[in-house]
N, C-alpha and C. Protein backbone atom coordinates (compact mmCIF):
# COMPACT_ATOMS: atom_id res chain seq x y z
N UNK A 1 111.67 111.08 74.99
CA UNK A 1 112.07 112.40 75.45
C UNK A 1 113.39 112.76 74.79
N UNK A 2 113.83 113.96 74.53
CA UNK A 2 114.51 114.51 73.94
C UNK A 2 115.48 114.87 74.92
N UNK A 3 116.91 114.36 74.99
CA UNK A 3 117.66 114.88 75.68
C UNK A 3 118.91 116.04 75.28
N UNK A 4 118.46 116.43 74.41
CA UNK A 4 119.17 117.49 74.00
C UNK A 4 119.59 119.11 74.84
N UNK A 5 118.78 119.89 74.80
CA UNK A 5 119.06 121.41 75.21
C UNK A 5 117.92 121.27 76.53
N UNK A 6 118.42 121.63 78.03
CA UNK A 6 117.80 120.55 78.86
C UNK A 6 117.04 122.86 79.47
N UNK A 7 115.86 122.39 79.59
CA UNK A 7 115.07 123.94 80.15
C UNK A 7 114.60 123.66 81.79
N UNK A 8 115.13 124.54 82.25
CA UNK A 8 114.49 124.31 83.87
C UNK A 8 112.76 124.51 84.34
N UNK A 9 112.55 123.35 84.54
CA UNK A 9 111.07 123.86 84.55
C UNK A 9 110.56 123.15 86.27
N UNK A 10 110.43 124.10 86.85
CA UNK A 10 109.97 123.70 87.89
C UNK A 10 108.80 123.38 88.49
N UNK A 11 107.63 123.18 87.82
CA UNK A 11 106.78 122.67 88.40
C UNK A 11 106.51 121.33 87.60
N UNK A 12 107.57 120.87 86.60
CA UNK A 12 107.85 119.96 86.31
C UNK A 12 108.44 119.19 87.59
N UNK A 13 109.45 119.67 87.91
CA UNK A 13 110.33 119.01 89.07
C UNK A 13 109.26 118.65 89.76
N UNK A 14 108.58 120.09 91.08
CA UNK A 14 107.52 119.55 91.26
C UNK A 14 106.58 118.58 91.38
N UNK A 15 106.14 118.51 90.36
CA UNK A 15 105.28 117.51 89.50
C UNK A 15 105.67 115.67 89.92
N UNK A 16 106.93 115.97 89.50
CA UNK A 16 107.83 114.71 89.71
C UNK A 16 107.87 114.42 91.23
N UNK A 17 108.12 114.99 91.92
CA UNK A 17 108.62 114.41 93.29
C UNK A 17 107.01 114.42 93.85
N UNK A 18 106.24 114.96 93.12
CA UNK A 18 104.74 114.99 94.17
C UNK A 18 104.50 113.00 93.86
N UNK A 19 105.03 113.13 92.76
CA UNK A 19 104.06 111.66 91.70
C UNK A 19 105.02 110.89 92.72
N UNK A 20 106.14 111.09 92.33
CA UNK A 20 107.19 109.89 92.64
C UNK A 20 106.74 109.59 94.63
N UNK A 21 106.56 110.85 95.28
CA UNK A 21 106.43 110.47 97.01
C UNK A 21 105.28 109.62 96.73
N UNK A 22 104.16 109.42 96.14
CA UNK A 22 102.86 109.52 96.29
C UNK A 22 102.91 107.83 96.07
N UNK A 23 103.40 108.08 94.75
CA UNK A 23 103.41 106.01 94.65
C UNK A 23 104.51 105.49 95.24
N UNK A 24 105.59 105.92 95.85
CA UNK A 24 106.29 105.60 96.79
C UNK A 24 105.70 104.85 98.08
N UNK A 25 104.37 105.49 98.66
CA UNK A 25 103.84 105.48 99.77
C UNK A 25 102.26 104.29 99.71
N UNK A 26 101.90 104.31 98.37
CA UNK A 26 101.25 103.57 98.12
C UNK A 26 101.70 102.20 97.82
N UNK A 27 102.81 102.24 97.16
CA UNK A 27 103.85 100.90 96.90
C UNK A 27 104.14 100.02 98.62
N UNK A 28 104.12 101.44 99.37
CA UNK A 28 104.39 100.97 100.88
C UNK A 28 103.14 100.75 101.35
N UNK A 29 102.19 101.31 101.28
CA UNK A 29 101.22 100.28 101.80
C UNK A 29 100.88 99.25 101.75
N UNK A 30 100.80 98.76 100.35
CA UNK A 30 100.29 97.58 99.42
C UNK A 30 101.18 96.67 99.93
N UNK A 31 102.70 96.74 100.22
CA UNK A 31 103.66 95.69 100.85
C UNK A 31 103.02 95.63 102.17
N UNK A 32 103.49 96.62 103.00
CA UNK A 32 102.57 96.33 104.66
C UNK A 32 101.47 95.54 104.62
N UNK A 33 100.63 95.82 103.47
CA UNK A 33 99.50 95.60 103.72
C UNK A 33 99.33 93.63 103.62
N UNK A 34 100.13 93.66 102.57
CA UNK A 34 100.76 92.26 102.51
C UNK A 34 101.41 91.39 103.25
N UNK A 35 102.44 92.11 103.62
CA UNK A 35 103.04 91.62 104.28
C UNK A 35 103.07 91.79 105.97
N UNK A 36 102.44 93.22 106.79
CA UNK A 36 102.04 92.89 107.49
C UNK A 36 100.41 92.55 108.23
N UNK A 37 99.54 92.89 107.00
CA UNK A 37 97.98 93.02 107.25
C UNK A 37 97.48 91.32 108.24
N UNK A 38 98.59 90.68 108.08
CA UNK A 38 97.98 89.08 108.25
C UNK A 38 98.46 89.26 109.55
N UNK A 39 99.77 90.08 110.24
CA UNK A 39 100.01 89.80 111.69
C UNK A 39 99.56 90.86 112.68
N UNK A 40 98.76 91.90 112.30
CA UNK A 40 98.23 92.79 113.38
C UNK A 40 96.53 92.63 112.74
N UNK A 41 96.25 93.25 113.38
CA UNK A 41 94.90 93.59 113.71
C UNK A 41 94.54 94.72 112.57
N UNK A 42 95.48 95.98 112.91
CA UNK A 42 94.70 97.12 111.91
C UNK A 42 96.08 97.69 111.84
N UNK A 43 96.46 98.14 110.44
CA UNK A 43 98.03 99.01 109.70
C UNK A 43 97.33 100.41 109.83
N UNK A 44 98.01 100.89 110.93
CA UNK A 44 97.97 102.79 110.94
C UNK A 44 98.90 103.00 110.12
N UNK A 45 99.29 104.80 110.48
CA UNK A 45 100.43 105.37 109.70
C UNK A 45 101.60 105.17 111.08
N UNK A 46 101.15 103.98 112.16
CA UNK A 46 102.49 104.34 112.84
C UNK A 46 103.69 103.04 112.09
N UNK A 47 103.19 102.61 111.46
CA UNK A 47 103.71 101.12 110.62
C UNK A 47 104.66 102.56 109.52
N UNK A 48 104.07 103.06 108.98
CA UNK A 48 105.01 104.35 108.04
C UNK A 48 106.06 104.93 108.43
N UNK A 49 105.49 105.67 109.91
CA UNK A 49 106.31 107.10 109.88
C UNK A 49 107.07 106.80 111.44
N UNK A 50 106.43 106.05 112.29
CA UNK A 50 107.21 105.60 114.03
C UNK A 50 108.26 104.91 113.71
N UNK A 51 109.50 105.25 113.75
CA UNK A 51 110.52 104.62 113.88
C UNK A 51 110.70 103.28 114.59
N UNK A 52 109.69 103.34 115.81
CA UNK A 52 110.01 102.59 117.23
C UNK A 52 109.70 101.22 116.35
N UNK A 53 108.28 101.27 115.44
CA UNK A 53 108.34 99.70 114.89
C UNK A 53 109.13 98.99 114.02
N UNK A 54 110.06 99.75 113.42
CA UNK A 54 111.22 99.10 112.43
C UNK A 54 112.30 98.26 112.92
N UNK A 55 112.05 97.43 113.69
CA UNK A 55 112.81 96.63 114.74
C UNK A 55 113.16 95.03 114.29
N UNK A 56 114.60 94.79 114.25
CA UNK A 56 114.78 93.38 114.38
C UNK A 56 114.26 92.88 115.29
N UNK A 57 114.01 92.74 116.17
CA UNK A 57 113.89 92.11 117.05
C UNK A 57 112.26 90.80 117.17
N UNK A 58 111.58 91.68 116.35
CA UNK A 58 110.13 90.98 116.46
C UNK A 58 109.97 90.57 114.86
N UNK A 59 108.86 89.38 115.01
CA UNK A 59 108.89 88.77 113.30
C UNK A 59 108.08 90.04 112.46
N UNK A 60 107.50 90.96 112.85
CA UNK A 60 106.69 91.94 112.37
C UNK A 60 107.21 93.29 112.14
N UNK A 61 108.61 93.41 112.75
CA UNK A 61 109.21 94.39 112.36
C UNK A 61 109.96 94.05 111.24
N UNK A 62 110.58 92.52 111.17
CA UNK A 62 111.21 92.28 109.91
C UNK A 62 110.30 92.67 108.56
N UNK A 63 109.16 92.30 108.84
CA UNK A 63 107.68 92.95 107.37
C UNK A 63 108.17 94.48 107.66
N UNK A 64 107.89 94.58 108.49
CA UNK A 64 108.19 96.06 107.94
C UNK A 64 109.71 96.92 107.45
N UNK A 65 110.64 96.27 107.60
CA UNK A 65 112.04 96.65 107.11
C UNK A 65 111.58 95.85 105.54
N UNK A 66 111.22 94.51 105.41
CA UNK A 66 110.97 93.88 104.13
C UNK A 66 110.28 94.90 103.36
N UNK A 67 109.54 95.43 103.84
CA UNK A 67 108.47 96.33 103.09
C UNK A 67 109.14 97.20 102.24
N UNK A 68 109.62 98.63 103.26
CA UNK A 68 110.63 99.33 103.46
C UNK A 68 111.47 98.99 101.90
N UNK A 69 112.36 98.36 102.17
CA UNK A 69 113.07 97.97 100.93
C UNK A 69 112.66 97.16 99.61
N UNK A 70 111.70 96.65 100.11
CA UNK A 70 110.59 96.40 98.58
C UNK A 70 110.26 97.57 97.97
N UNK A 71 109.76 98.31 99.18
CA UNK A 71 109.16 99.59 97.89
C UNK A 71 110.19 100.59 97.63
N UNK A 72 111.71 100.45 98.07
CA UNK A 72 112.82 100.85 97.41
C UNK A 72 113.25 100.56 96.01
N UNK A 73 113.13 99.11 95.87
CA UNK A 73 113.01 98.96 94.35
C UNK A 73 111.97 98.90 93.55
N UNK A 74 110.75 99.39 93.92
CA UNK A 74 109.60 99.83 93.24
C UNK A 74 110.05 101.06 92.90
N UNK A 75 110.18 102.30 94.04
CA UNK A 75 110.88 103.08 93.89
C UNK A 75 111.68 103.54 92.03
N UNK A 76 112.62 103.03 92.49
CA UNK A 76 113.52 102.94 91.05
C UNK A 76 113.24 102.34 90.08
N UNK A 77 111.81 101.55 89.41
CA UNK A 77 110.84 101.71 88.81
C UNK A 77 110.26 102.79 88.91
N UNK A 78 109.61 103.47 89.40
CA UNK A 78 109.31 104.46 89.30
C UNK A 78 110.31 105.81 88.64
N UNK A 79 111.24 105.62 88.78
CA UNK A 79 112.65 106.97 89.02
C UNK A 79 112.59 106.94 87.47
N UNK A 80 112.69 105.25 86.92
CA UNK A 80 112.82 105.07 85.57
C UNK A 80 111.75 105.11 84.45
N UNK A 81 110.23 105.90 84.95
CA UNK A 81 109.75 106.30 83.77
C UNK A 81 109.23 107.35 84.51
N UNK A 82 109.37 107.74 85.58
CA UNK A 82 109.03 109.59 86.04
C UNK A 82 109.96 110.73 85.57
N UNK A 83 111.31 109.69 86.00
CA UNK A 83 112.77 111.06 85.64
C UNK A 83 113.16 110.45 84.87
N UNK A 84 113.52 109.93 84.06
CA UNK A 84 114.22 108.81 82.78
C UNK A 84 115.36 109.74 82.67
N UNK A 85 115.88 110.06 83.80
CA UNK A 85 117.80 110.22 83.33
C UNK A 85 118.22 110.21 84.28
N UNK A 86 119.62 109.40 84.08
CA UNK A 86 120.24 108.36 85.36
C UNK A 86 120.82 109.34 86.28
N UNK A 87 121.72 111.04 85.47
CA UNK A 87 122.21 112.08 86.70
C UNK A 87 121.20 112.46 87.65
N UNK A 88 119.70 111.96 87.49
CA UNK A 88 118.70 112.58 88.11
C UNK A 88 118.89 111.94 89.02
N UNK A 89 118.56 110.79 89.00
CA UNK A 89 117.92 109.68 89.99
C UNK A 89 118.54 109.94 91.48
N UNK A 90 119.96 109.96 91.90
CA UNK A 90 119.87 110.39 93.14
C UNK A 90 119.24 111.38 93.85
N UNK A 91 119.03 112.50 92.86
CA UNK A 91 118.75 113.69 93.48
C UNK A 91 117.05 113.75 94.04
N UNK A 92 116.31 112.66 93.29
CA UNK A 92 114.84 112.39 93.51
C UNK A 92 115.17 111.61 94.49
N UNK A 93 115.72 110.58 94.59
CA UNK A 93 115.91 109.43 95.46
C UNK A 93 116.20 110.04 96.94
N UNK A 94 117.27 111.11 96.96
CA UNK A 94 117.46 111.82 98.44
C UNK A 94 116.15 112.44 98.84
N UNK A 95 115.58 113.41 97.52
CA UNK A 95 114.62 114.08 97.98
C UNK A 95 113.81 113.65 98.45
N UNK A 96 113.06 112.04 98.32
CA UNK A 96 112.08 111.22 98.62
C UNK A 96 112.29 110.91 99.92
N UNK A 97 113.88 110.29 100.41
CA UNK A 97 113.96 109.81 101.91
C UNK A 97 114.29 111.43 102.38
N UNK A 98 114.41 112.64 102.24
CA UNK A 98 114.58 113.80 103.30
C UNK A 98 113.46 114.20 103.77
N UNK A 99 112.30 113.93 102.69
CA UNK A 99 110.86 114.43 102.82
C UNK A 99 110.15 113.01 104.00
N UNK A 100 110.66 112.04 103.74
CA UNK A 100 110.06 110.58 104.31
C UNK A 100 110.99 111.12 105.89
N UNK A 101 111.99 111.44 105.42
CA UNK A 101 112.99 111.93 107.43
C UNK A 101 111.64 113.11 107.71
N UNK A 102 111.32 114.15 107.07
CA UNK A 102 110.86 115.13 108.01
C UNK A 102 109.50 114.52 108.25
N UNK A 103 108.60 114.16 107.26
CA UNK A 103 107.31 113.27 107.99
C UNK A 103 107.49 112.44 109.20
N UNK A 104 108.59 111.83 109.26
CA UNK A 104 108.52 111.01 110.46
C UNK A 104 109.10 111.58 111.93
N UNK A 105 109.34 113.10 111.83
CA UNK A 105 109.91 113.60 112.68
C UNK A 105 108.80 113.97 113.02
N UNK A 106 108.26 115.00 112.37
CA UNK A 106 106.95 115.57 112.24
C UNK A 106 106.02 114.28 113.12
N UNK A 107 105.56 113.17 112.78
CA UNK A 107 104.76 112.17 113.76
C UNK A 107 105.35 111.67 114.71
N UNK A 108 106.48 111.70 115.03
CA UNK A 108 107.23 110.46 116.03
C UNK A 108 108.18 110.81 116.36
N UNK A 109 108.93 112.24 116.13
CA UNK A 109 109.89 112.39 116.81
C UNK A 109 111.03 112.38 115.70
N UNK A 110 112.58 112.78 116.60
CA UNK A 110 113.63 112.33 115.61
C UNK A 110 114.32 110.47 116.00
N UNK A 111 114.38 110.15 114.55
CA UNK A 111 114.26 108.43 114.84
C UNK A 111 115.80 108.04 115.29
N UNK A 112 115.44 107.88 116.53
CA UNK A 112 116.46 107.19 117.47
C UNK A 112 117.47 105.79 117.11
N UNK A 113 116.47 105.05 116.38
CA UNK A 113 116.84 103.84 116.24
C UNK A 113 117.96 103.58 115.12
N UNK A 114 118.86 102.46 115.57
CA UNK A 114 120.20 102.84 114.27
C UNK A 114 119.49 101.66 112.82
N UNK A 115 118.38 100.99 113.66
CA UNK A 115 117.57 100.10 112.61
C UNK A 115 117.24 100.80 111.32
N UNK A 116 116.57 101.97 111.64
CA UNK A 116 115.64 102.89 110.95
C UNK A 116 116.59 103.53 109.72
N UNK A 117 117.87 104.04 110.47
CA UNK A 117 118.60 104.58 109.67
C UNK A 117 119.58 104.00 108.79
N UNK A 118 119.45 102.69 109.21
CA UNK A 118 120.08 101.74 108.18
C UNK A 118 119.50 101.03 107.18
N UNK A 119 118.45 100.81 107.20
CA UNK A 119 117.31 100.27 106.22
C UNK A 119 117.18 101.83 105.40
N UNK A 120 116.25 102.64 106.26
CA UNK A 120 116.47 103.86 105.15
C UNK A 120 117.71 104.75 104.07
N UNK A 121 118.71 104.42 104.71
CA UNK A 121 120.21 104.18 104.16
C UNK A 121 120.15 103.36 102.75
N UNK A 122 119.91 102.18 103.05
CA UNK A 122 120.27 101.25 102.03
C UNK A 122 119.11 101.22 101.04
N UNK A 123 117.95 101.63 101.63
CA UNK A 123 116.64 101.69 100.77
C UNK A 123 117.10 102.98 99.94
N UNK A 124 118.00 104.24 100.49
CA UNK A 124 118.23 105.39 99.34
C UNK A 124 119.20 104.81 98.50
N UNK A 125 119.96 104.39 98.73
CA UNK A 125 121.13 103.63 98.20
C UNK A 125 120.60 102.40 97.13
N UNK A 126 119.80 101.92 97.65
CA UNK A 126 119.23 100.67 96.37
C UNK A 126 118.07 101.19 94.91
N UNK A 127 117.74 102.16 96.09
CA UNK A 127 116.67 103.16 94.79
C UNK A 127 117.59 103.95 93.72
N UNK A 128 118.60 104.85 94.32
CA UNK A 128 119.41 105.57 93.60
C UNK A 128 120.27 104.98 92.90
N UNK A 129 120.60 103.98 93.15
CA UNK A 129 121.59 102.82 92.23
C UNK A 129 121.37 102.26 91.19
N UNK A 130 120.06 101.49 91.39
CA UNK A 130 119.10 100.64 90.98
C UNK A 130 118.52 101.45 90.06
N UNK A 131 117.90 102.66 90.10
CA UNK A 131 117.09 104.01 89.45
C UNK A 131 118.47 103.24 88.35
N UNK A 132 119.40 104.28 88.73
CA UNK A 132 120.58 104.90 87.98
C UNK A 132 120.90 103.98 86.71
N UNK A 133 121.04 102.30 86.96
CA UNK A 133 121.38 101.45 86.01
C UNK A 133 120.26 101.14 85.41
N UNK A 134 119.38 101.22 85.43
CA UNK A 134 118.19 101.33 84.86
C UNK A 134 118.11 102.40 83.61
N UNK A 135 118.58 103.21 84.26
CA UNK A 135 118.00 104.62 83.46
C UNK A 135 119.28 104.28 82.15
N UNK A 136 120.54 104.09 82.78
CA UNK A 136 121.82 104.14 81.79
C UNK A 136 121.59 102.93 80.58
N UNK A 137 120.46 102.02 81.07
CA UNK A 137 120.66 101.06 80.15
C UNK A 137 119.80 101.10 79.47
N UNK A 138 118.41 101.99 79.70
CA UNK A 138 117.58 102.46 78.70
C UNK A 138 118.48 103.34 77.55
N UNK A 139 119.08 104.50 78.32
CA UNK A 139 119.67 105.61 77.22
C UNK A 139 120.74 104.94 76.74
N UNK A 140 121.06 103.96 76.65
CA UNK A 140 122.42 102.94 76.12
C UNK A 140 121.65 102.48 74.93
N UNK A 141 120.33 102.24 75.18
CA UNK A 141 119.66 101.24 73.65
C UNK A 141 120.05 101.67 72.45
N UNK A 142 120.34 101.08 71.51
CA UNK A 142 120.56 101.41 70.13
C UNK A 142 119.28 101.97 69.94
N UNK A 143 119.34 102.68 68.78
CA UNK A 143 117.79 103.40 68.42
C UNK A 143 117.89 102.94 66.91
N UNK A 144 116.66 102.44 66.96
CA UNK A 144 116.41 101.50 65.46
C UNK A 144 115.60 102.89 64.62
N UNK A 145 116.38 102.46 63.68
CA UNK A 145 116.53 103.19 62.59
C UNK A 145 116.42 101.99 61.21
N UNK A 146 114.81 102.66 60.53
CA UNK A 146 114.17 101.79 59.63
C UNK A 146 115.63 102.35 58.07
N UNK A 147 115.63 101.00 57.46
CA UNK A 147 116.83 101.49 55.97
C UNK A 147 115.04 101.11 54.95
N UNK A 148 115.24 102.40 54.29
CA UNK A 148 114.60 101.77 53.24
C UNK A 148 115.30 102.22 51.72
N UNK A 149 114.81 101.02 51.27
CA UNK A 149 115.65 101.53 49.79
C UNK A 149 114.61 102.25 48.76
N UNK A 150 115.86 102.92 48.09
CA UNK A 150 114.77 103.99 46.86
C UNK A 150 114.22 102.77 45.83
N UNK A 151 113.68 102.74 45.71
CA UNK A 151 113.27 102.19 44.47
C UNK A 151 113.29 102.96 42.98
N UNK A 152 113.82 102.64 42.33
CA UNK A 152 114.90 103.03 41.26
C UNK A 152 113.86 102.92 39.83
């Protein structure tokens, strides 16, 4: 990609945050599903979006905070070949947990728990970080440039 003369295109943006929520949420299943499919019975969307289960307290809420922040740094894999530029990455990264806050308001209420908001905290914080040095150390690469000689 060309980072030169930058054009606003919005259903580019769009585009981006549809892709980026989408395997965000699939990244979160595939962990739950892993990590908690072996200790319940059946993974609804209240394992997603209910605050009430994100709890220290039980060995099955820890899977699900584990989860949670696994697919934070999937996440920022993602940030780094959806948006491949590092000023971006927070701004996808908020947009992902504001849209993930109103879904879960939307099913469950506003999330009470200081669990919820601290994992989701550090999960924006590890994506947007994580995104960010990622992205800086791609656009840092030297760019190889073939020498060839004239032949004379």
């Amino acid at each position: 990609m060309f980072y030169g003369a930058i054009v606003w295109d919005p259903w580019l943006i769009v585009a981006q945050i549809v892709c980026l929520q989408c395997l965000y949420y699939l990244t979160l299943g595939l962990f739950m599903s892993i990590l908690i499919g072996t200790r319940v019975s059946r993974i609804s969307l209240v394992y997603f979006f209910d605050y009430s289960t994100m709890t220290t307290a039980t060995v099955t809420g820890w899977c699900v905070v584990g989860s949670f922040l696994l697919s934070s740094i999937a996440g920022a894999g993602y940030i780094l070949y959806l948006v491949e530029r590092a000023k971006k990455c927070l701004d996808f990264s908020a947009t992902l947990y504001i849209i993930h806050l109103i879904l879960c308001i939307l099913y469950g209420g506003w999330p009470s728990s200081i669990t919820w908001w601290i994992v989701n905290g550090i999960g924006l914080a590890v994506m947007a970080l994580l995104g960010e040095w990622l992205c800086i150390r791609r656009e840092l690469r030297e760019i190889p440039i073939a020498r060839y000689r004239s032949i004379v």
